[in-house]
Protein backbone atom coordinates (compact mmCIF):
# COMPACT_ATOMS: atom_id res chain seq x y z
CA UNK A 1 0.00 0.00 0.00
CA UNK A 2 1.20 3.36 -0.45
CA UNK A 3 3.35 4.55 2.43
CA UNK A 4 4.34 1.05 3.97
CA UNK A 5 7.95 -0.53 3.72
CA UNK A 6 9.28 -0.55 0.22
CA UNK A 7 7.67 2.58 -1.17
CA UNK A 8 9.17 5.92 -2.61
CA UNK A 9 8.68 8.14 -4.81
CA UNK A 10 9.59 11.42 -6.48
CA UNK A 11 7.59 14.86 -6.77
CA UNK A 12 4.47 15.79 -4.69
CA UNK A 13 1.84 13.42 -3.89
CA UNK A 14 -1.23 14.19 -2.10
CA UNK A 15 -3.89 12.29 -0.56
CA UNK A 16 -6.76 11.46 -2.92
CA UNK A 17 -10.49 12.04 -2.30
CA UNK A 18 -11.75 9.51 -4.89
CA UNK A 19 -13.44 7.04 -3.17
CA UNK A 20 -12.78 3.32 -3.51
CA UNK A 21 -8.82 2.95 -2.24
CA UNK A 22 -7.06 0.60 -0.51
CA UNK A 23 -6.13 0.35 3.02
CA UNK A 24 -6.21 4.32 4.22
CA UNK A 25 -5.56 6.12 1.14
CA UNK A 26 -4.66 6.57 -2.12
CA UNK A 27 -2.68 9.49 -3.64
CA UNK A 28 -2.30 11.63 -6.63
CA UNK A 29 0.23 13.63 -8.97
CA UNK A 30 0.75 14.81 -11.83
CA UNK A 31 3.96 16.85 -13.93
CA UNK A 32 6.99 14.05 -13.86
CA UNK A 33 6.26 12.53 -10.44
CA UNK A 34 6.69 8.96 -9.67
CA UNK A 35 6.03 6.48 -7.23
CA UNK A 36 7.43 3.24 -6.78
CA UNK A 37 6.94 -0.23 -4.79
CA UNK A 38 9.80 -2.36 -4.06
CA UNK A 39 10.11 -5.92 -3.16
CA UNK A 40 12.98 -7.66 -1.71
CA UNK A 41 14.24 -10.86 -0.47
CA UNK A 42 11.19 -12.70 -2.25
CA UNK A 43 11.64 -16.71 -3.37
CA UNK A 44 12.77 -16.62 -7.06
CA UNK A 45 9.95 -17.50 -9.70
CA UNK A 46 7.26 -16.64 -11.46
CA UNK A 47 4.24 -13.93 -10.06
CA UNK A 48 1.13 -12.02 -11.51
CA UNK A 49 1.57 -8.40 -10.30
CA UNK A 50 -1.94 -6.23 -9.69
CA UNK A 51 -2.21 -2.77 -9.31
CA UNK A 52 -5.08 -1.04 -7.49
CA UNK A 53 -5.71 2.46 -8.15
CA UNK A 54 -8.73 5.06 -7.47
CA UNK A 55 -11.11 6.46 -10.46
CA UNK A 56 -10.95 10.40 -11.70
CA UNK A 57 -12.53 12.19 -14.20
CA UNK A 58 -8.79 13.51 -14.84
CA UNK A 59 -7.02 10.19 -14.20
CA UNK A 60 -4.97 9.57 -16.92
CA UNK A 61 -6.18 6.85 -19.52
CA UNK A 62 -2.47 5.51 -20.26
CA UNK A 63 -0.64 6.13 -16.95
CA UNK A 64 2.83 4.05 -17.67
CA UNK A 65 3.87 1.24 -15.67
CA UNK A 66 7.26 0.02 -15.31
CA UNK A 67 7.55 -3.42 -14.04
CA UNK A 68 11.79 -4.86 -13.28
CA UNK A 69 12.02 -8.29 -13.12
CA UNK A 70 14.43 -10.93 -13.91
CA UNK A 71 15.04 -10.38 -17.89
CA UNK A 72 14.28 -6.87 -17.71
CA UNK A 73 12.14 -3.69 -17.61
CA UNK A 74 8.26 -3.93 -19.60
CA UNK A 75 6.71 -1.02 -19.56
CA UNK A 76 3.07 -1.30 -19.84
CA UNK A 77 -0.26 1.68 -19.20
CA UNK A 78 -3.14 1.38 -17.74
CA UNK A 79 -6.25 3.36 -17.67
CA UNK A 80 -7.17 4.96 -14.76
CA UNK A 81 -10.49 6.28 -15.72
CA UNK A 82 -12.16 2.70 -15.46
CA UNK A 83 -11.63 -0.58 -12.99
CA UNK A 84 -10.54 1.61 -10.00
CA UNK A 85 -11.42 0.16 -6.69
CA UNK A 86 -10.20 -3.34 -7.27
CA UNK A 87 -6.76 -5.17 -8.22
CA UNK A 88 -5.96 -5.35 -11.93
CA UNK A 89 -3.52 -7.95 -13.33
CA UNK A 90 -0.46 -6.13 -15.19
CA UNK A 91 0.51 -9.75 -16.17
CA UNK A 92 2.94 -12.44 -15.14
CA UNK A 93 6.76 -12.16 -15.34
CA UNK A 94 9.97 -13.95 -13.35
CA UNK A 95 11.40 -12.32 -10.43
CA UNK A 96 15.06 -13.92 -9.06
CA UNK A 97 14.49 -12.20 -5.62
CA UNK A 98 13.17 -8.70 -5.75
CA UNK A 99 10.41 -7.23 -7.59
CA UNK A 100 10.07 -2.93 -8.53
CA UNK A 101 6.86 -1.31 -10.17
CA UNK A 102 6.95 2.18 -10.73
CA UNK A 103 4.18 4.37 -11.70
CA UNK A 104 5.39 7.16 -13.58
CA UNK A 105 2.80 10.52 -13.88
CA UNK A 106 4.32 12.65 -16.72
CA UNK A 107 2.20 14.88 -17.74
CA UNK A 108 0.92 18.19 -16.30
CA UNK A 109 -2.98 19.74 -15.59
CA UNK A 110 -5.78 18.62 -16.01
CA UNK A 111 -3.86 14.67 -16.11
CA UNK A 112 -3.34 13.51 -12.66
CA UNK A 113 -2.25 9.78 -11.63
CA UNK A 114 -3.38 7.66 -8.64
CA UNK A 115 -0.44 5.85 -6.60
CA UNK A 116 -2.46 3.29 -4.23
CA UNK A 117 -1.09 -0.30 -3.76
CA UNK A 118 0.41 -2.98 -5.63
CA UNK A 119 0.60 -6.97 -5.16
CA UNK A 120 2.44 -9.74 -6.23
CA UNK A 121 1.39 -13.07 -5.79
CA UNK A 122 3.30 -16.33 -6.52
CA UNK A 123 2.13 -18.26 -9.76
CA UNK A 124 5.31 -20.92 -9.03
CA UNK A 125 8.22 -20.37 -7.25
CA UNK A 126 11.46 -22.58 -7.97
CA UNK A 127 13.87 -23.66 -5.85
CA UNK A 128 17.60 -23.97 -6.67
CA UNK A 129 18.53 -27.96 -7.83
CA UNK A 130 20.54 -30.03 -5.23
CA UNK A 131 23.37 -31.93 -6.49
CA UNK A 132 24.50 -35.01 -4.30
CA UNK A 133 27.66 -37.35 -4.25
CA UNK A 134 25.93 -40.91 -4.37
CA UNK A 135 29.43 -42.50 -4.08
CA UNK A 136 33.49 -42.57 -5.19
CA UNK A 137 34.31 -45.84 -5.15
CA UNK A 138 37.31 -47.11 -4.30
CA UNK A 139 37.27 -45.00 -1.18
CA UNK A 140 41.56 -44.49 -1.64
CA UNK A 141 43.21 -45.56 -4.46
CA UNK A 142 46.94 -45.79 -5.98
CA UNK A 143 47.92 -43.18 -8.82
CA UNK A 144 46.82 -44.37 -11.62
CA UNK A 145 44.10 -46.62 -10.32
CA UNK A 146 40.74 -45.99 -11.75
CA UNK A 147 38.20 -44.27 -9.42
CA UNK A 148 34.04 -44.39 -9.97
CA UNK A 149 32.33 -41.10 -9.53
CA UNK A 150 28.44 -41.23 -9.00
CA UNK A 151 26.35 -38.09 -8.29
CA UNK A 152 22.43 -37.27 -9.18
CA UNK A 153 21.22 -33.92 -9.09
CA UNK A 154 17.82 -32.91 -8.24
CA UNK A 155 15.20 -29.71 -8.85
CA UNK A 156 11.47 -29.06 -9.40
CA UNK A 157 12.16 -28.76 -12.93
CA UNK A 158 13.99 -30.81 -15.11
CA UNK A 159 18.29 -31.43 -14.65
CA UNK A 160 19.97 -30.76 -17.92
CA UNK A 161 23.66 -30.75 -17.70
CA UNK A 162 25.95 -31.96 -14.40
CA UNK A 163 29.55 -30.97 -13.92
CA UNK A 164 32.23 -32.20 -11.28
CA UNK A 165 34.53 -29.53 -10.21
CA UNK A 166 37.84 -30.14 -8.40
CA UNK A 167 39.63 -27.33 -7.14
CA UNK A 168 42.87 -28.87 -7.66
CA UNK A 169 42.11 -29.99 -11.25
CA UNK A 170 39.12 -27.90 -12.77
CA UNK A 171 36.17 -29.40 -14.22
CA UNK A 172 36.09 -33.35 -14.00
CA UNK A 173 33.48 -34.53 -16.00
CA UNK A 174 29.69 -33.55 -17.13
CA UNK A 175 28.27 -36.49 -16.98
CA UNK A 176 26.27 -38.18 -14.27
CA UNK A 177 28.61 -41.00 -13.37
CA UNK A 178 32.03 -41.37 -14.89
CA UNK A 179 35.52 -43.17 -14.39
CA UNK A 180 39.20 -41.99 -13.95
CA UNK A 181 42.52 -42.84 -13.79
CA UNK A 182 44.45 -39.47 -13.79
């Protein structure tokens, strides 16, 4: 909501007397000011964002939306003239951890713009895969004896590619299982 943890903005922005806003108020501007929400330390994956915002006979019809996530900035409008007083999906995108919508208000009188509250709310989130060392077999070995490496990897998606690391050595293998000697 506008106010709480995670909002700021830029320019001068009054309190509203449109009716219909969420939580206490919602607030207005106009001539380059913007207002933005910010979320942090969220589980990466994929969520709808909504905007709410309060109807005005001066309410801008393509107020501009930025909306940060994972792959980048889309910048989308909505029309504040119609479907205030409830949330409104802006879409679905990927966000790796934090989330930032800004509502920009660019232009001057008789165009204002209505800053209320903004939510996100998990479609799927995705956790990061878990690699395990099944087993090296023989436990010691002579140089030059040949040593079995078995590992599986797990994820809620699907495992595409595995890769043994040694920090003496570099990478090992990519394979799931393999055999050396050296």
């Amino acid at each position: 909501d506008n106010g709480e943890t995670g909002t700021s903005s830029t320019g001068t922005w009054q309190s509203s007397g449109a009716a219909g806003y969420y939580g206490t108020e919602s607030l207005w501007s106009r001539s380059g000011a913007t207002y933005t929400w910010s979320f942090n330390s969220i589980p990466a994956g994929t969520y709808e964002v909504y905007m709410w915002w309060t109807e005005w006979s001066s309410r801008s019809i393509a107020a501009p939306v930025a909306i940060v996530h994972s792959t980048g900035t889309t910048d989308t409008t909505v029309n504040q003239q119609s479907d205030g007083g409830q949330w409104n999906s802006l879409g679905q995108y990927y966000f790796g951890g934090s989330a930032v919508i800004t509502l920009s208000a660019p232009d001057a009188y008789p165009t204002s713009y209505c800053a209320d509250a903004v939510k996100i709310v998990s479609v799927s989130t995705e956790t990061l895969p878990v690699a395990t060392i099944v087993s090296i077999s023989p436990g010691s070995a002579n140089l030059g004896d040949e040593v079995t490496f078995t590992g599986q990897g797990s994820d809620d998606g699907t495992i595409i590619a595995y890769e043994w690391t040694s920090s003496i050595d570099g990478v090992l293998s990519d394979a799931a299982s393999f055999v050396t000697s050296s």
